[in-house]
PDB file of N, CA and C in Angstrom:
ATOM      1  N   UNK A   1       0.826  -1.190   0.000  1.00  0.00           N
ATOM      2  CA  UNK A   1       0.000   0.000   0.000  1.00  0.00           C
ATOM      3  C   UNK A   1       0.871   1.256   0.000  1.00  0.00           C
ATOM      4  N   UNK A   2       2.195   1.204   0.553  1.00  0.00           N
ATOM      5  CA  UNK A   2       2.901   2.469   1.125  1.00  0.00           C
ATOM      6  C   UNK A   2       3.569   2.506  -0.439  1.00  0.00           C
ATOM      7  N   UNK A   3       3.944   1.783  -1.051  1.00  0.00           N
ATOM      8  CA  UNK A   3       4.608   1.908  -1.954  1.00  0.00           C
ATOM      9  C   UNK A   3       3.680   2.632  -3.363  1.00  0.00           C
ATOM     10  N   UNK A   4       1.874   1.754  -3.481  1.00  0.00           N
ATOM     11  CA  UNK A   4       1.022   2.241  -4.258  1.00  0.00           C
ATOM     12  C   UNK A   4       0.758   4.093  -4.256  1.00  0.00           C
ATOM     13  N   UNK A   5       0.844   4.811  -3.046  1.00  0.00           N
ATOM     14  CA  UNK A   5       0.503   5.852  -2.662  1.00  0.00           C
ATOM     15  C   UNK A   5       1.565   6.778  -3.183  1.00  0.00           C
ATOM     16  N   UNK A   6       3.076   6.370  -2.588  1.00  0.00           N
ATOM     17  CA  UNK A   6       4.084   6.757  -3.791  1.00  0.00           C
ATOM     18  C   UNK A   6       4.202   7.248  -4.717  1.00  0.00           C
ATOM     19  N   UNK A   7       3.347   5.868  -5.862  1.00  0.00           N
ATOM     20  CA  UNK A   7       3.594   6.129  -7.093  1.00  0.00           C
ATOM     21  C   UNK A   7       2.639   6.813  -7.628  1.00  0.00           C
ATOM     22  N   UNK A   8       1.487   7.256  -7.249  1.00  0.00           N
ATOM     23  CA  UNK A   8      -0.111   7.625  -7.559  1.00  0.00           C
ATOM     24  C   UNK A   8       0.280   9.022  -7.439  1.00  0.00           C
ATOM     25  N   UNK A   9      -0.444   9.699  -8.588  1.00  0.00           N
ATOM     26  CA  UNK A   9       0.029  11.067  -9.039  1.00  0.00           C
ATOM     27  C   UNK A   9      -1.000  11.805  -8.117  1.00  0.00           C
ATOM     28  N   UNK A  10      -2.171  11.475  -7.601  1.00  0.00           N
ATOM     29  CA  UNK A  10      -2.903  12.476  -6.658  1.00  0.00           C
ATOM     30  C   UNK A  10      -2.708  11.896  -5.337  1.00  0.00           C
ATOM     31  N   UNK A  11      -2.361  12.764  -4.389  1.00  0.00           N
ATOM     32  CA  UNK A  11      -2.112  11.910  -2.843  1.00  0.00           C
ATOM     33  C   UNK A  11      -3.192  11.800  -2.016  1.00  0.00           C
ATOM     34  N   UNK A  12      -3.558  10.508  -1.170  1.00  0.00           N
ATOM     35  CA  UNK A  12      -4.383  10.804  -0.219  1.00  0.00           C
ATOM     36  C   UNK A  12      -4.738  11.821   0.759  1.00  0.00           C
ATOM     37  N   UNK A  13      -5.689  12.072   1.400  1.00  0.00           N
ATOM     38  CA  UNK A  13      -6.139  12.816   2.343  1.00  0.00           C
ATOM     39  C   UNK A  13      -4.955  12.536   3.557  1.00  0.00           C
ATOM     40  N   UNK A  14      -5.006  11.174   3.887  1.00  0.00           N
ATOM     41  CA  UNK A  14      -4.251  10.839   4.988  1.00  0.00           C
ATOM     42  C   UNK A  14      -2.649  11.271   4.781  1.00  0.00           C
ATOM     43  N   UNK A  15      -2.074  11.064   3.639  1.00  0.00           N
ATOM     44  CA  UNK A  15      -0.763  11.424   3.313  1.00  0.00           C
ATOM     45  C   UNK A  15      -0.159  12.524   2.550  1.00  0.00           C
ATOM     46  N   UNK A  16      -1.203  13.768   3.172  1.00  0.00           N
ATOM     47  CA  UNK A  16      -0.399  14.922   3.588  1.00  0.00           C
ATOM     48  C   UNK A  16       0.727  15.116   3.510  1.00  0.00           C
ATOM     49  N   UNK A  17       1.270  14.997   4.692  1.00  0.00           N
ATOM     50  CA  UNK A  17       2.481  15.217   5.017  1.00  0.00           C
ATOM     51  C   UNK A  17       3.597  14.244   4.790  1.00  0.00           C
ATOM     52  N   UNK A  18       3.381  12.451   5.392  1.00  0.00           N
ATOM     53  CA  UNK A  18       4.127  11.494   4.640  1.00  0.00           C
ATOM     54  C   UNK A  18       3.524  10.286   4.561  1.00  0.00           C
ATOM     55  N   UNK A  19       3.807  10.041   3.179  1.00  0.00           N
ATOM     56  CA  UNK A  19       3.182   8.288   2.714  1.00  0.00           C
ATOM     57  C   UNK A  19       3.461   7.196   3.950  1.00  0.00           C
ATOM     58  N   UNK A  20       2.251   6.940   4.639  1.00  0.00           N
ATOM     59  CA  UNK A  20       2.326   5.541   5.585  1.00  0.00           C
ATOM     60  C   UNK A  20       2.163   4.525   4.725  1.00  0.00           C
ATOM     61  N   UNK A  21       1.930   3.040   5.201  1.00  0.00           N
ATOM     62  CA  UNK A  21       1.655   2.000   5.254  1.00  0.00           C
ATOM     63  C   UNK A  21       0.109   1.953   6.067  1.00  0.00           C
ATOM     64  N   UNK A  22      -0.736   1.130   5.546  1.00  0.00           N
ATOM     65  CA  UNK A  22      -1.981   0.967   6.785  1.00  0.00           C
ATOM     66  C   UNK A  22      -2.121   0.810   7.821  1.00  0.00           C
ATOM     67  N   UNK A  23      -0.898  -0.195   8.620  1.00  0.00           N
ATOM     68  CA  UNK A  23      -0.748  -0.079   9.841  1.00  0.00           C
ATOM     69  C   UNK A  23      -0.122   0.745  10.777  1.00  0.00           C
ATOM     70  N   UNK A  24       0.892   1.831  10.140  1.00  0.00           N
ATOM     71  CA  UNK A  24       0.824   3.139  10.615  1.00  0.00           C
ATOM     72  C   UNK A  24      -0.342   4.191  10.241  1.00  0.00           C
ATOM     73  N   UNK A  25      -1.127   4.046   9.440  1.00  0.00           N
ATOM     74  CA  UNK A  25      -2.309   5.077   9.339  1.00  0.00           C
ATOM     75  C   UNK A  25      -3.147   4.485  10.422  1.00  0.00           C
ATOM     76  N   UNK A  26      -3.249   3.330  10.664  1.00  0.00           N
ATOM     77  CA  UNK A  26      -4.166   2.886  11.936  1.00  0.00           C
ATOM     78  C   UNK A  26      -3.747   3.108  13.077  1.00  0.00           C
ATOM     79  N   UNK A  27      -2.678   2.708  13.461  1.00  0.00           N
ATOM     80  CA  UNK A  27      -1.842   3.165  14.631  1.00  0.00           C
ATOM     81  C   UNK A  27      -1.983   4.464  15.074  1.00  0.00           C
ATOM     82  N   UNK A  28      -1.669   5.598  14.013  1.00  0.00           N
ATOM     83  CA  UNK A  28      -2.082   6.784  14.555  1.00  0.00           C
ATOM     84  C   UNK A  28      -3.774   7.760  14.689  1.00  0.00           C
ATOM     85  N   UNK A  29      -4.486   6.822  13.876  1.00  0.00           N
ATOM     86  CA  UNK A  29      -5.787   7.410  14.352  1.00  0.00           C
ATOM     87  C   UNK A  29      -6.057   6.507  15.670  1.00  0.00           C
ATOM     88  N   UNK A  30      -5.887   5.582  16.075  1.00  0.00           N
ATOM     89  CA  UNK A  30      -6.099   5.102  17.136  1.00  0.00           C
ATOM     90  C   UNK A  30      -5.739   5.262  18.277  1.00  0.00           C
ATOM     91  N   UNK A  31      -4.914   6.041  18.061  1.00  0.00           N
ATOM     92  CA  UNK A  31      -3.413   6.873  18.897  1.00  0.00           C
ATOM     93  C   UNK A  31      -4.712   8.302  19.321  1.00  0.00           C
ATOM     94  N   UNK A  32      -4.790   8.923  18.202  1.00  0.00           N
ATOM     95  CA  UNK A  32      -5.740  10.325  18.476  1.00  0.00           C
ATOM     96  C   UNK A  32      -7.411   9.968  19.029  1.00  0.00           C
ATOM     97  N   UNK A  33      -7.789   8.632  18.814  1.00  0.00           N
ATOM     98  CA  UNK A  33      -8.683   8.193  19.480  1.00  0.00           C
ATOM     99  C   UNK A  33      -9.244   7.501  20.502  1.00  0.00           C
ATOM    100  N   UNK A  34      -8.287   7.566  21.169  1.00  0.00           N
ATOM    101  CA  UNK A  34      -8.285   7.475  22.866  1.00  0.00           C
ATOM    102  C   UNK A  34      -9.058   7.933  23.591  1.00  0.00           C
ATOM    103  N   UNK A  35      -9.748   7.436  24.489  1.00  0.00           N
ATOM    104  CA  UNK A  35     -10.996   8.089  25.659  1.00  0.00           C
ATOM    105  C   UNK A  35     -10.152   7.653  26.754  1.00  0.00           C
ATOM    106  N   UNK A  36      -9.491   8.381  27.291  1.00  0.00           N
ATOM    107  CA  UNK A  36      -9.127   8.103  28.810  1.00  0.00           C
ATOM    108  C   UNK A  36     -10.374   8.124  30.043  1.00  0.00           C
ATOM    109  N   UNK A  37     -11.162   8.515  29.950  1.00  0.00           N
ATOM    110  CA  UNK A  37     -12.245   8.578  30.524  1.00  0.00           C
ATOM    111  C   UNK A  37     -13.402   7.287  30.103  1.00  0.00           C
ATOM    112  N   UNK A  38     -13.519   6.551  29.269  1.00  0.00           N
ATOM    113  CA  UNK A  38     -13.758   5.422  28.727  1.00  0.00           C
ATOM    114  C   UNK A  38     -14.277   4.598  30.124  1.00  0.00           C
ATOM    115  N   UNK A  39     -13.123   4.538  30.768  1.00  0.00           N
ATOM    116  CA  UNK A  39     -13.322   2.421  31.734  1.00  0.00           C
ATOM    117  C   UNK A  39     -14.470   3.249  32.874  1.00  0.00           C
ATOM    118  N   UNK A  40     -13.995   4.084  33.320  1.00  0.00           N
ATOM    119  CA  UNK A  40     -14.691   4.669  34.606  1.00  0.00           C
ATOM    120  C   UNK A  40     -16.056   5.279  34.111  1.00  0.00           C
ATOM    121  N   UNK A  41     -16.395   5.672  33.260  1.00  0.00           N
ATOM    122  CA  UNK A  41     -18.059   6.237  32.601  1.00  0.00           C
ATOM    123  C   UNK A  41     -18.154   4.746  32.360  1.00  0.00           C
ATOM    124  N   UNK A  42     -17.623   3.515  32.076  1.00  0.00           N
ATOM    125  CA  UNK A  42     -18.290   2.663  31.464  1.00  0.00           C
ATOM    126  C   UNK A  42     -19.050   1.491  33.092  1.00  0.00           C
ATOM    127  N   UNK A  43     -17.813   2.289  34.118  1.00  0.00           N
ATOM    128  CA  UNK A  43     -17.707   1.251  35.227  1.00  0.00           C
ATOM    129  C   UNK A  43     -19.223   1.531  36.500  1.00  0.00           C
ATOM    130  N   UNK A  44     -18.960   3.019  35.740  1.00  0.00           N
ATOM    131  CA  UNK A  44     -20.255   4.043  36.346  1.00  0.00           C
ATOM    132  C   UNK A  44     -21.749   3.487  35.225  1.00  0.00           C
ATOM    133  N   UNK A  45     -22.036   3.180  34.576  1.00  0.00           N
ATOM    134  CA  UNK A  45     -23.135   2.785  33.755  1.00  0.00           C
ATOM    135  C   UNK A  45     -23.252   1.550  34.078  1.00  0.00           C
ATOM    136  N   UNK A  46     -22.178   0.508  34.953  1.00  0.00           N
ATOM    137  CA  UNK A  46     -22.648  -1.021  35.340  1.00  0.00           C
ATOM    138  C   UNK A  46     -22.461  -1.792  33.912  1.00  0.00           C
ATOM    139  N   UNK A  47     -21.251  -1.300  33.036  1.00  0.00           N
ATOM    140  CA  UNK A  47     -21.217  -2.254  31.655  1.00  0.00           C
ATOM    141  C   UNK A  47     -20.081  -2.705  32.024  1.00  0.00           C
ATOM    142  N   UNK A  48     -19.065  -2.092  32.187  1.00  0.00           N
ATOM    143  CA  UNK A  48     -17.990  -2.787  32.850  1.00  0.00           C
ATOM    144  C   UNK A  48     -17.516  -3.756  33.400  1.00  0.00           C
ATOM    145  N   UNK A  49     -18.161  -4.376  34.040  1.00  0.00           N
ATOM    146  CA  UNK A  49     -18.163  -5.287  35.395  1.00  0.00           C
ATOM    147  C   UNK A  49     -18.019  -6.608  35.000  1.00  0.00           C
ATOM    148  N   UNK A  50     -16.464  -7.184  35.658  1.00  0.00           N
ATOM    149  CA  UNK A  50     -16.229  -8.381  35.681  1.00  0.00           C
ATOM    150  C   UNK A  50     -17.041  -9.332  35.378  1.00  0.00           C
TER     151      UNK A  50
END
């Protein structure tokens, strides 16, 4: 994939700045999509639970 993006005369949205691979384009939206607040709202709603 990192190599297809390369060679492709219009660039993706995602590769802006530099051509990833998919598992660095995933890595970093998953990275910016973090809920630190997540376990404890979830532990507080009773979904959580062992």
């Amino acid at each position: 994939m990192k190599k297809y993006y390369e060679n492709r005369p219009i660039r993706a949205p995602f590769t802006a700045k530099k051509v990833k691979g998919w598992s660095d384009h995933i890595d970093d939206h998953l990275e910016r999509s973090i809920q630190p607040n997540m376990l404890s709202y979830l532990n507080k709603q009773g979904y959580a639970v062992k």
